[in-house]
PDB file of N, CA and C in Angstrom:
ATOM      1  N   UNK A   1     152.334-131.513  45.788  1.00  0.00           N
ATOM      2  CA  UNK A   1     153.565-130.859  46.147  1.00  0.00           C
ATOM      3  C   UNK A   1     154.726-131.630  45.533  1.00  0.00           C
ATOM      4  N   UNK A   2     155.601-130.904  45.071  1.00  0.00           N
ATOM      5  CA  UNK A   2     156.797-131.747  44.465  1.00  0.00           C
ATOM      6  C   UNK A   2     157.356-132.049  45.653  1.00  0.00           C
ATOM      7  N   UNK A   3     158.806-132.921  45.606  1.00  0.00           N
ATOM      8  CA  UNK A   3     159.661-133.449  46.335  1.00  0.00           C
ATOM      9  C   UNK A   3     160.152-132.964  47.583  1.00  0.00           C
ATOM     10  N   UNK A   4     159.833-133.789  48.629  1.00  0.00           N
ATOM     11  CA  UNK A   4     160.156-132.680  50.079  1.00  0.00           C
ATOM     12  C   UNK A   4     161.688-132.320  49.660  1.00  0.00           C
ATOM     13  N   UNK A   5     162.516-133.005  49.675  1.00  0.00           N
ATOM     14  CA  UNK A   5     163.789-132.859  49.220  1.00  0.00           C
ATOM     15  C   UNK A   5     164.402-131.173  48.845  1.00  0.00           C
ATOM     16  N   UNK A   6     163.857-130.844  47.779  1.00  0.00           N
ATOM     17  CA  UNK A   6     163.728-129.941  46.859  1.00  0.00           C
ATOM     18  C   UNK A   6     162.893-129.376  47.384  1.00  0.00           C
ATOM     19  N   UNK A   7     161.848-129.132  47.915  1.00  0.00           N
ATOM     20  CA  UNK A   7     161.101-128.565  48.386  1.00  0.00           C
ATOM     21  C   UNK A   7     162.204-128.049  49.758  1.00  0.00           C
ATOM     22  N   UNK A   8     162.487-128.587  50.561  1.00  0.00           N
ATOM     23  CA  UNK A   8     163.457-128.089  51.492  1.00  0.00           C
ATOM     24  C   UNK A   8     164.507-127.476  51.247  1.00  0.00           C
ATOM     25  N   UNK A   9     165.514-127.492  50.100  1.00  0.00           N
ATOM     26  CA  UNK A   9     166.670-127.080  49.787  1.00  0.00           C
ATOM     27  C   UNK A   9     166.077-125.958  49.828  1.00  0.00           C
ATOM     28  N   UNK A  10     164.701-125.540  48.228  1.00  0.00           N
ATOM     29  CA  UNK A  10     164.369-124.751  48.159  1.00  0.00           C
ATOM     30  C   UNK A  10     164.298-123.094  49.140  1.00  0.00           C
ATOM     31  N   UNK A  11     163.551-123.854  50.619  1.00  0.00           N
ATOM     32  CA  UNK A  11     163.573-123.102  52.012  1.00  0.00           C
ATOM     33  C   UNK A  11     164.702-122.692  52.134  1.00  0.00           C
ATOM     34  N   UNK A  12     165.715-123.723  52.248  1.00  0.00           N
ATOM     35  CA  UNK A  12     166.915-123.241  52.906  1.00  0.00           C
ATOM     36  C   UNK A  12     167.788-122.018  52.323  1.00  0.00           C
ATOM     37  N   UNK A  13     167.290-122.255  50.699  1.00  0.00           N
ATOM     38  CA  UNK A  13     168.507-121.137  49.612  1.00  0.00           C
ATOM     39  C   UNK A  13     167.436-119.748  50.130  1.00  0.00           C
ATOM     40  N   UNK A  14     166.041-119.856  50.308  1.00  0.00           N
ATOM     41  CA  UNK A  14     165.636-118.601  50.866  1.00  0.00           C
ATOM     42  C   UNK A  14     165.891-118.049  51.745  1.00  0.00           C
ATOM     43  N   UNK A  15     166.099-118.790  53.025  1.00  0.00           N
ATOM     44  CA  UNK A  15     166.584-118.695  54.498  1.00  0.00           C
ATOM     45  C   UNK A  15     167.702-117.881  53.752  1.00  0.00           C
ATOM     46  N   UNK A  16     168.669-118.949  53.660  1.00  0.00           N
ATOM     47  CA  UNK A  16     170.092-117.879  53.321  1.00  0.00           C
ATOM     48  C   UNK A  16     169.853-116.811  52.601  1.00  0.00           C
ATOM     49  N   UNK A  17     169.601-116.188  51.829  1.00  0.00           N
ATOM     50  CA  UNK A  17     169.181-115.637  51.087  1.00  0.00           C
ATOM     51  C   UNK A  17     168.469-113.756  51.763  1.00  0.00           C
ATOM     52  N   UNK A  18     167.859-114.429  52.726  1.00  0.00           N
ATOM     53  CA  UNK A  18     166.792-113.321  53.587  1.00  0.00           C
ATOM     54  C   UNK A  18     167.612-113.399  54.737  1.00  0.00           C
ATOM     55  N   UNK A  19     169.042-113.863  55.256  1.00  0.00           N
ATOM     56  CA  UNK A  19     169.516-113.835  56.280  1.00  0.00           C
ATOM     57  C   UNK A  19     171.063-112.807  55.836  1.00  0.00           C
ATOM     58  N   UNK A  20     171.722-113.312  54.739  1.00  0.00           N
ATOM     59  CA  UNK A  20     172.677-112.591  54.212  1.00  0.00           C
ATOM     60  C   UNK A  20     172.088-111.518  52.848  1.00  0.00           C
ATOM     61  N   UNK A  21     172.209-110.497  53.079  1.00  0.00           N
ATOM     62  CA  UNK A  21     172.161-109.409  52.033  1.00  0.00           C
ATOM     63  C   UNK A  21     172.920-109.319  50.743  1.00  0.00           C
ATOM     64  N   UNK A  22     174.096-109.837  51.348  1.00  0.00           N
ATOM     65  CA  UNK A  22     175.042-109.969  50.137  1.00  0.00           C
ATOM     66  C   UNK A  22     175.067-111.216  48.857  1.00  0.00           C
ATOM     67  N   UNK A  23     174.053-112.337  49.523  1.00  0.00           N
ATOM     68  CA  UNK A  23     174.111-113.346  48.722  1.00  0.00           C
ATOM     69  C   UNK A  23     173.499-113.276  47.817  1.00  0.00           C
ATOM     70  N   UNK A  24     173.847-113.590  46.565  1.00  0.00           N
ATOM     71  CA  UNK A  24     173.310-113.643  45.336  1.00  0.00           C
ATOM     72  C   UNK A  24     172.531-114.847  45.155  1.00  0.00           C
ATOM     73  N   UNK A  25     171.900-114.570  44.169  1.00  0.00           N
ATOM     74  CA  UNK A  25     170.239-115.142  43.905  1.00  0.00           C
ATOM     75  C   UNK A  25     170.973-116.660  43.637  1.00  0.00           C
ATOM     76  N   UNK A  26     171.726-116.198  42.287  1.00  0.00           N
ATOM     77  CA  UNK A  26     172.508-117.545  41.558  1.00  0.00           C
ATOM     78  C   UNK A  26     173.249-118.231  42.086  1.00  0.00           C
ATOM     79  N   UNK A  27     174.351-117.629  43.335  1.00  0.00           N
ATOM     80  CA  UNK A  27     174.638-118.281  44.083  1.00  0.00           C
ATOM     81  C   UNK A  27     174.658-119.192  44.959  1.00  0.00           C
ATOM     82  N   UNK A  28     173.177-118.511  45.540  1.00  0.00           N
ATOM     83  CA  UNK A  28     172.138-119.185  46.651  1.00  0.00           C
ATOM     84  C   UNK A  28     171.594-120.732  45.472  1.00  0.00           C
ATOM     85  N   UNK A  29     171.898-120.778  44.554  1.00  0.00           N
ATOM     86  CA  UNK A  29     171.131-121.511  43.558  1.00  0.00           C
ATOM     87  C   UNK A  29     172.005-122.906  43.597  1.00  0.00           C
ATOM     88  N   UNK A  30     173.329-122.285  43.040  1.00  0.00           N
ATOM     89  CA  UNK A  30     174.249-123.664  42.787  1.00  0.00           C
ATOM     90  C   UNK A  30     174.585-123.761  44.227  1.00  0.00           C
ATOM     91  N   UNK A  31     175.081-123.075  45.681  1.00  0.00           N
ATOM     92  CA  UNK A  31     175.327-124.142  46.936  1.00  0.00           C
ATOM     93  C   UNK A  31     174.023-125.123  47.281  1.00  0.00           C
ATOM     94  N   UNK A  32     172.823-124.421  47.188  1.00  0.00           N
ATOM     95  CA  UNK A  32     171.788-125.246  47.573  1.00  0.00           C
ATOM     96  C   UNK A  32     171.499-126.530  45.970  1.00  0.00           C
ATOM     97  N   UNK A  33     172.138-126.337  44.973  1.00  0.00           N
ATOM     98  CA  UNK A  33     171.696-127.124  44.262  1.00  0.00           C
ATOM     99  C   UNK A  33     170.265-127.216  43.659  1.00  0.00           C
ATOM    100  N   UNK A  34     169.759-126.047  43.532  1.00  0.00           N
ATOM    101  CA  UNK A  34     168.270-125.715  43.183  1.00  0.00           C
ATOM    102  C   UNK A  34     168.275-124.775  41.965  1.00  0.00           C
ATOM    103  N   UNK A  35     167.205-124.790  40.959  1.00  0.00           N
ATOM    104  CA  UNK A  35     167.211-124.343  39.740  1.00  0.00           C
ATOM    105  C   UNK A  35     166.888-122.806  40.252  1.00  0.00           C
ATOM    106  N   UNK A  36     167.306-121.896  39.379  1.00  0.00           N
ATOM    107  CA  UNK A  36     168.052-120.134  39.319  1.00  0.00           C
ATOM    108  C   UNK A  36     166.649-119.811  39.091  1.00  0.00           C
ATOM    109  N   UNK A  37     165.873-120.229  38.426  1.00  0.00           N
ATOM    110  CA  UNK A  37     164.364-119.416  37.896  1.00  0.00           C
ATOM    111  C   UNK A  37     163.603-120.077  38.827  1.00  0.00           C
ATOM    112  N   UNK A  38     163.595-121.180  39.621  1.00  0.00           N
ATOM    113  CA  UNK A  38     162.721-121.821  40.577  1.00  0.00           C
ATOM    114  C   UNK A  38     162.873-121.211  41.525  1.00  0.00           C
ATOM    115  N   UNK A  39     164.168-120.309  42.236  1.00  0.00           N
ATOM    116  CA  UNK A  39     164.404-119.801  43.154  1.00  0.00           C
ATOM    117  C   UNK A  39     163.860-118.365  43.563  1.00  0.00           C
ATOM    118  N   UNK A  40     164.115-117.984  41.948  1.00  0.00           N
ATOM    119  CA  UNK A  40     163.517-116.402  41.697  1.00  0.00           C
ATOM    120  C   UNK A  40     162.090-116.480  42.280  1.00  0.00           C
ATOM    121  N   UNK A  41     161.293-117.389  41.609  1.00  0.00           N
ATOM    122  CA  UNK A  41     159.725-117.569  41.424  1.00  0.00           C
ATOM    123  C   UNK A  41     159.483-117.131  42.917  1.00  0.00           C
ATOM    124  N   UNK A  42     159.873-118.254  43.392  1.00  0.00           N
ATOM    125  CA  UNK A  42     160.016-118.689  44.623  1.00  0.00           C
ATOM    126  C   UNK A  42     159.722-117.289  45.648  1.00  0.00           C
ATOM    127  N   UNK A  43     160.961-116.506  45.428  1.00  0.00           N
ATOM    128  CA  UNK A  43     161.292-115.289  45.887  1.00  0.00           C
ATOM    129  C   UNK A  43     160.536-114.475  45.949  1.00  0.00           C
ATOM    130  N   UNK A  44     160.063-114.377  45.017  1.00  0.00           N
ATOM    131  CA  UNK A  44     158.743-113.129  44.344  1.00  0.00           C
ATOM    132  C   UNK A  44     157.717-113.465  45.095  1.00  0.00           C
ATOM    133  N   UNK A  45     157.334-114.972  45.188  1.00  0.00           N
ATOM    134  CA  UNK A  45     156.092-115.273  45.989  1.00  0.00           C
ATOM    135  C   UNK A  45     155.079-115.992  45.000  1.00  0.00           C
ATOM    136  N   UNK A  46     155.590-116.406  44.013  1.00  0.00           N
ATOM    137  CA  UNK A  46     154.645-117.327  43.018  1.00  0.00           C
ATOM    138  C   UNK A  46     154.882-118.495  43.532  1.00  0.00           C
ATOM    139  N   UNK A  47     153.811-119.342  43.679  1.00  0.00           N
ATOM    140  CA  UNK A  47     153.346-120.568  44.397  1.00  0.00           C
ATOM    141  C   UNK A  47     153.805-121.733  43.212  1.00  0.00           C
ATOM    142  N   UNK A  48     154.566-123.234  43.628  1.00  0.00           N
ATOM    143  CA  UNK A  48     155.120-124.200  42.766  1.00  0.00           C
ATOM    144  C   UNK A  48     153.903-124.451  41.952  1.00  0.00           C
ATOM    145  N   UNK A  49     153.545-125.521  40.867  1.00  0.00           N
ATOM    146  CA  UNK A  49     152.810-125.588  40.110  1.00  0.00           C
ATOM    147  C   UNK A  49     151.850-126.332  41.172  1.00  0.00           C
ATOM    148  N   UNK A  50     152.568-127.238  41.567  1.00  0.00           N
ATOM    149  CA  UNK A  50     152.055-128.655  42.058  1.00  0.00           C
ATOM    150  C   UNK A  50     150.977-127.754  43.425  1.00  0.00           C
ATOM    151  N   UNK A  51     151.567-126.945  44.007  1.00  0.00           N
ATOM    152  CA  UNK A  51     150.493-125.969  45.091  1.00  0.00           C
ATOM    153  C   UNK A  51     149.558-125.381  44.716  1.00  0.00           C
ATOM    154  N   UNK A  52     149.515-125.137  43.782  1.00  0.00           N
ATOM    155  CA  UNK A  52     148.380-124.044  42.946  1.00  0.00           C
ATOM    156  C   UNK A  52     147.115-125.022  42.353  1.00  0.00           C
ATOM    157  N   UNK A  53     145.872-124.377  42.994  1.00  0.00           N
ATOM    158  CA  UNK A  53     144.345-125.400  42.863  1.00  0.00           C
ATOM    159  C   UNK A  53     143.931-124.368  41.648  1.00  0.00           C
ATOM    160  N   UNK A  54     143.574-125.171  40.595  1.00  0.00           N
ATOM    161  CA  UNK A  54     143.076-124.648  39.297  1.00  0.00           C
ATOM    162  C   UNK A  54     141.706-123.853  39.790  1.00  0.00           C
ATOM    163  N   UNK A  55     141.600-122.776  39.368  1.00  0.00           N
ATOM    164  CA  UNK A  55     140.092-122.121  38.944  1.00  0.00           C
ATOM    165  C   UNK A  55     139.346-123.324  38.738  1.00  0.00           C
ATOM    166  N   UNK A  56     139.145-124.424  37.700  1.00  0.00           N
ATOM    167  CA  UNK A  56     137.884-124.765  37.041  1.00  0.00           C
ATOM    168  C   UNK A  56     137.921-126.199  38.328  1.00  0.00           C
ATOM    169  N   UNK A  57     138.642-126.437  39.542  1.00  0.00           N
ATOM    170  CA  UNK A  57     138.314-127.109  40.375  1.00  0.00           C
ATOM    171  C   UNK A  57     136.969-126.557  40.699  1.00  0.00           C
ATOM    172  N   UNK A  58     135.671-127.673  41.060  1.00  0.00           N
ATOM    173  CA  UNK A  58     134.641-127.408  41.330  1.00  0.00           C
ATOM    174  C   UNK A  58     134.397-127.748  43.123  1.00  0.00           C
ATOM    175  N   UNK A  59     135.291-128.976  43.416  1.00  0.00           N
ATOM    176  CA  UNK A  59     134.393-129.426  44.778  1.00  0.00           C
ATOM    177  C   UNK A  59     135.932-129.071  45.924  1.00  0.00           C
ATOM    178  N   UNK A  60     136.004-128.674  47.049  1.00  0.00           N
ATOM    179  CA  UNK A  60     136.734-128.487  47.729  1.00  0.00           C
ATOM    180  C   UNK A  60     137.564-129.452  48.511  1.00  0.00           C
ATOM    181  N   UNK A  61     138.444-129.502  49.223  1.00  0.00           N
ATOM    182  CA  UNK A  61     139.136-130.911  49.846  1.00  0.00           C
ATOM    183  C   UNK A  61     137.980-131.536  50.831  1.00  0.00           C
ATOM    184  N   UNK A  62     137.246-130.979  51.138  1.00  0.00           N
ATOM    185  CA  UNK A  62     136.573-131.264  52.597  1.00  0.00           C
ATOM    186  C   UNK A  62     135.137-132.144  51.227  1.00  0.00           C
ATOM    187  N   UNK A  63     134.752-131.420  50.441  1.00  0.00           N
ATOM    188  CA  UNK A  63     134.025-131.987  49.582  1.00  0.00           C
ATOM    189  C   UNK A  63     134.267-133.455  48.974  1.00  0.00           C
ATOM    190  N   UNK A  64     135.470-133.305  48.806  1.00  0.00           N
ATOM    191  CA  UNK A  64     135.875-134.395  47.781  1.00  0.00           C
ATOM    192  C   UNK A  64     136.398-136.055  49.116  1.00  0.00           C
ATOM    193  N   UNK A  65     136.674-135.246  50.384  1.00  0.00           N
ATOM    194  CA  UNK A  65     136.510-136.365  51.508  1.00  0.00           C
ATOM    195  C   UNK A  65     135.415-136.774  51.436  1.00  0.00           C
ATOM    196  N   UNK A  66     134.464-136.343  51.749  1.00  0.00           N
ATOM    197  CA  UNK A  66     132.918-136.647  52.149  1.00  0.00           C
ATOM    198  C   UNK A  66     132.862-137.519  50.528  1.00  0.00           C
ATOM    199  N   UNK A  67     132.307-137.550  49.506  1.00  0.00           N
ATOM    200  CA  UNK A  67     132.746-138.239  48.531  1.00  0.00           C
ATOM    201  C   UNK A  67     133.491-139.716  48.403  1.00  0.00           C
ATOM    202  N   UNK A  68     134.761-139.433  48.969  1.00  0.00           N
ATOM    203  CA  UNK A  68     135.625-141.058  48.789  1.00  0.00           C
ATOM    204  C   UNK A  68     134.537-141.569  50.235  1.00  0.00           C
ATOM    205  N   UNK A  69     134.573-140.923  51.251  1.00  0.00           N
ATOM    206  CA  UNK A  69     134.077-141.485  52.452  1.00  0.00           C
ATOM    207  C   UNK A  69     132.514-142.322  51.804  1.00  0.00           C
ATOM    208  N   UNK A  70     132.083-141.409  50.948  1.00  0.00           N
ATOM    209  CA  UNK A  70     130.700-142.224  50.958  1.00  0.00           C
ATOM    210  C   UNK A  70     131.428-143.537  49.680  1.00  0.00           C
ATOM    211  N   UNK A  71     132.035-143.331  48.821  1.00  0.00           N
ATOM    212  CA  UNK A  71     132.425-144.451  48.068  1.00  0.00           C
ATOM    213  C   UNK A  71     132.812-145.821  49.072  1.00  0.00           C
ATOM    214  N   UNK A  72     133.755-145.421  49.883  1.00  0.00           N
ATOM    215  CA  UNK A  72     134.102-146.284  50.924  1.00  0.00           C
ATOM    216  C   UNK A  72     132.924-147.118  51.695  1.00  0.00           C
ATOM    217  N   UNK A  73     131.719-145.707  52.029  1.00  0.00           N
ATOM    218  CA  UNK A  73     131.010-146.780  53.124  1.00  0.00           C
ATOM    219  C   UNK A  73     130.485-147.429  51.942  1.00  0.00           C
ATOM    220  N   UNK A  74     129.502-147.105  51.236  1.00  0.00           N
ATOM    221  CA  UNK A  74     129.177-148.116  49.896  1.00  0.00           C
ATOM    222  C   UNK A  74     129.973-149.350  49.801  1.00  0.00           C
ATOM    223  N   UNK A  75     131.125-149.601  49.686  1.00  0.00           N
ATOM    224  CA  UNK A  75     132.203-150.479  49.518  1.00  0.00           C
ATOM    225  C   UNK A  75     132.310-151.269  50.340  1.00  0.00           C
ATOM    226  N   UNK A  76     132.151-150.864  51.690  1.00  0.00           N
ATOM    227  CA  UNK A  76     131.874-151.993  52.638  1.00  0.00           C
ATOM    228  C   UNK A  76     130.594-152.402  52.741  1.00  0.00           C
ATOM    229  N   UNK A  77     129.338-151.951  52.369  1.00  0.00           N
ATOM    230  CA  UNK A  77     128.322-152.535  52.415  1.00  0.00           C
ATOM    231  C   UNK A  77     128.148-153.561  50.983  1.00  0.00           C
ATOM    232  N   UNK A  78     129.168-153.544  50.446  1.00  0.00           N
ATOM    233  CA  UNK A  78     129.042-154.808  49.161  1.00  0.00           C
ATOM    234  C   UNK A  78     128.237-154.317  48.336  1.00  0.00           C
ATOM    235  N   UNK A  79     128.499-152.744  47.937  1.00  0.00           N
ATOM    236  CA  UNK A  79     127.510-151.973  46.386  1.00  0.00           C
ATOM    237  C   UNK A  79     128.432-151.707  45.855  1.00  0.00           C
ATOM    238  N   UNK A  80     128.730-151.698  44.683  1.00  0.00           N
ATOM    239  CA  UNK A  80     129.913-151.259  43.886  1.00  0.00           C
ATOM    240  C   UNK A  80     129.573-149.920  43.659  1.00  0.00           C
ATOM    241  N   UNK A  81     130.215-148.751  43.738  1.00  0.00           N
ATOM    242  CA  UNK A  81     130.468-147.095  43.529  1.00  0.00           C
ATOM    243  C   UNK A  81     130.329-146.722  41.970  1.00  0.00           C
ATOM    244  N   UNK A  82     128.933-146.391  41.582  1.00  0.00           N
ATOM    245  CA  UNK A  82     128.581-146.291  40.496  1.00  0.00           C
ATOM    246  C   UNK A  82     128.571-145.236  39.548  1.00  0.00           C
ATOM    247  N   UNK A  83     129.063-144.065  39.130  1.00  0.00           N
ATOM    248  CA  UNK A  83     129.229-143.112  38.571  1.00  0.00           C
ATOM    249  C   UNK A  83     128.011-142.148  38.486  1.00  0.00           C
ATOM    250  N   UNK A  84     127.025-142.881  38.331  1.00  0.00           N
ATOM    251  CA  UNK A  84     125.971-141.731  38.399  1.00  0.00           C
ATOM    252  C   UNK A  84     125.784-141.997  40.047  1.00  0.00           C
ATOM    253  N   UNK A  85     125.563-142.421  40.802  1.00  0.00           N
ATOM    254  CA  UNK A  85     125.524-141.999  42.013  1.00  0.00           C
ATOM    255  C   UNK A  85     126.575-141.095  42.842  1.00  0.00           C
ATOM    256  N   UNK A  86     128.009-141.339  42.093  1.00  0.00           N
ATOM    257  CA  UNK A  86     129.181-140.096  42.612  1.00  0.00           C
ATOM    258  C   UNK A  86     128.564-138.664  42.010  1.00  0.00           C
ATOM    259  N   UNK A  87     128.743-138.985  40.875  1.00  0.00           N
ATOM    260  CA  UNK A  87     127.936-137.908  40.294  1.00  0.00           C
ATOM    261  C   UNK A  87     127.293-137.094  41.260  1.00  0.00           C
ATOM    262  N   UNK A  88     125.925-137.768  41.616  1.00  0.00           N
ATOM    263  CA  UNK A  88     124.739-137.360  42.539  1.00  0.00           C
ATOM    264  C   UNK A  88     124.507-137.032  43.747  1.00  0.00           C
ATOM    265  N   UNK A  89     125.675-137.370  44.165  1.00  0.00           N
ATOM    266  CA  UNK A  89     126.521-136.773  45.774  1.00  0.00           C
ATOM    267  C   UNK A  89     127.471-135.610  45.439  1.00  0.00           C
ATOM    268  N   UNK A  90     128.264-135.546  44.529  1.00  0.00           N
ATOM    269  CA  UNK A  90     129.049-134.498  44.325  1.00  0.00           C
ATOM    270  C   UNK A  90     127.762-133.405  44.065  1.00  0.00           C
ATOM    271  N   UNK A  91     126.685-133.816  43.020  1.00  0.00           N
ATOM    272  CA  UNK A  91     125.969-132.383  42.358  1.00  0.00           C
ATOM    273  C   UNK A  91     124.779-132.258  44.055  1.00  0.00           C
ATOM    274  N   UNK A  92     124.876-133.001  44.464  1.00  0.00           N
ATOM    275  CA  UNK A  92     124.111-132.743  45.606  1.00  0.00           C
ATOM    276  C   UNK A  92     124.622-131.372  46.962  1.00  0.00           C
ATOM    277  N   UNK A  93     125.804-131.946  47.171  1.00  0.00           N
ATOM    278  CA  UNK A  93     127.252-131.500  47.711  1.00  0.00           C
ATOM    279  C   UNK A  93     126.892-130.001  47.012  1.00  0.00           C
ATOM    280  N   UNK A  94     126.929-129.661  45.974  1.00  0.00           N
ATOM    281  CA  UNK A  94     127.397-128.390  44.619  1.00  0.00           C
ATOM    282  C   UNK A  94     126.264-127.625  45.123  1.00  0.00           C
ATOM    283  N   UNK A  95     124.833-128.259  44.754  1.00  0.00           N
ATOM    284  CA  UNK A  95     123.726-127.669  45.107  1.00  0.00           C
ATOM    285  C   UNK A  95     123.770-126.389  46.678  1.00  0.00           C
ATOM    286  N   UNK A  96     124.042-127.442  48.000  1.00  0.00           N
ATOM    287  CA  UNK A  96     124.233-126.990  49.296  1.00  0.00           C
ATOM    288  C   UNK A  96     124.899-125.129  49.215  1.00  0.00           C
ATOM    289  N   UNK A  97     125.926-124.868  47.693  1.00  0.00           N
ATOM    290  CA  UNK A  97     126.420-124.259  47.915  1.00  0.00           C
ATOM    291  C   UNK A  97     125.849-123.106  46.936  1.00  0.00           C
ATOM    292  N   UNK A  98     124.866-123.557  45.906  1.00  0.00           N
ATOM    293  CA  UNK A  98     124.387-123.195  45.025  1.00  0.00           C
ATOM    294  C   UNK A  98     125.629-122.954  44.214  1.00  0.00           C
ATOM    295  N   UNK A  99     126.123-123.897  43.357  1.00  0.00           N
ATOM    296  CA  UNK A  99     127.154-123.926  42.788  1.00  0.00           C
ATOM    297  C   UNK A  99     126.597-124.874  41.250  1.00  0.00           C
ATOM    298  N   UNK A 100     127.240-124.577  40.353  1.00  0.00           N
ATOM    299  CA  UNK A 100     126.730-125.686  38.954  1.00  0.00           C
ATOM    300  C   UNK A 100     126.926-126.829  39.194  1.00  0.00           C
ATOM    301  N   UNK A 101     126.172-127.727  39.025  1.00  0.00           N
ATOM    302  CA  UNK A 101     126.514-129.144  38.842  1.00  0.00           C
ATOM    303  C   UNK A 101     127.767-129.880  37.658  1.00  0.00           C
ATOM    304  N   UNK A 102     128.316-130.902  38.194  1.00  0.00           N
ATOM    305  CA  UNK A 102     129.372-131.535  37.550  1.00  0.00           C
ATOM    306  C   UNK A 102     128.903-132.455  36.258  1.00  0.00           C
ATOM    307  N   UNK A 103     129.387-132.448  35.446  1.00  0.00           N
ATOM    308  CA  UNK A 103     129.236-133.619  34.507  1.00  0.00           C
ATOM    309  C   UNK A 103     128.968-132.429  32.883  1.00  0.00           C
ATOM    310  N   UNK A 104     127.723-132.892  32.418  1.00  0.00           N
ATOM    311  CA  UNK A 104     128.144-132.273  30.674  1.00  0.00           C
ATOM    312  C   UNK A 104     127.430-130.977  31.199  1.00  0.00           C
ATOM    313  N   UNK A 105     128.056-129.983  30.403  1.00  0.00           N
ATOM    314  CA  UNK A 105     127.325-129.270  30.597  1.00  0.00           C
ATOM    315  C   UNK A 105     126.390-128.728  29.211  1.00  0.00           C
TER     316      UNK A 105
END
């Protein structure tokens, strides 16, 4: 997510925006101090860049926890987190869902 900051102004030029009829887009742009085409986007309902999860993401948030979690317990048991074993938990993980495995294809 970009900047709460900006991310909030953002809200607010909509708020105003969906509260007064008369306010203009560009307007709503320079009091809130927020870019005129970021606002539009915004408006329409297109999601910031930084929100938007790519198609070719393979493993899910809940996936990719379970993952650091097992790197972690590894880490405290004094094994160093070895790439083909992430690997082998992620394609394990993939399998559960019958999904392709990660790495070359």
């Amino acid at each position: 997510m970009s900047d709460p900051n900006i991310e909030g102004k953002i809200l607010l030029a909509l708020q105003a925006l969906q509260n007064d009829p008369k306010l203009k887009l560009r307007r709503a742009a320079e009091i809130y101090k927020v870019g005129r085409m970021i606002l539009w986007r915004r408006q329409k309902g297109i999601q910031s860049r930084s929100d938007w999860v790519p198609t070719s993401r393979k493993l899910s948030d809940l996936e990719e926890q379970i993952i650091v979690q097992f790197i972690l317990d590894l880490d405290s048991r004094g094994f160093p987190p070895r790439l083909r074993g992430v690997e082998e938990m992620a394609n394990r993980l993939l399998a559960d869902r019958n999904a392709s495995p990660v790495g070359k294809r």
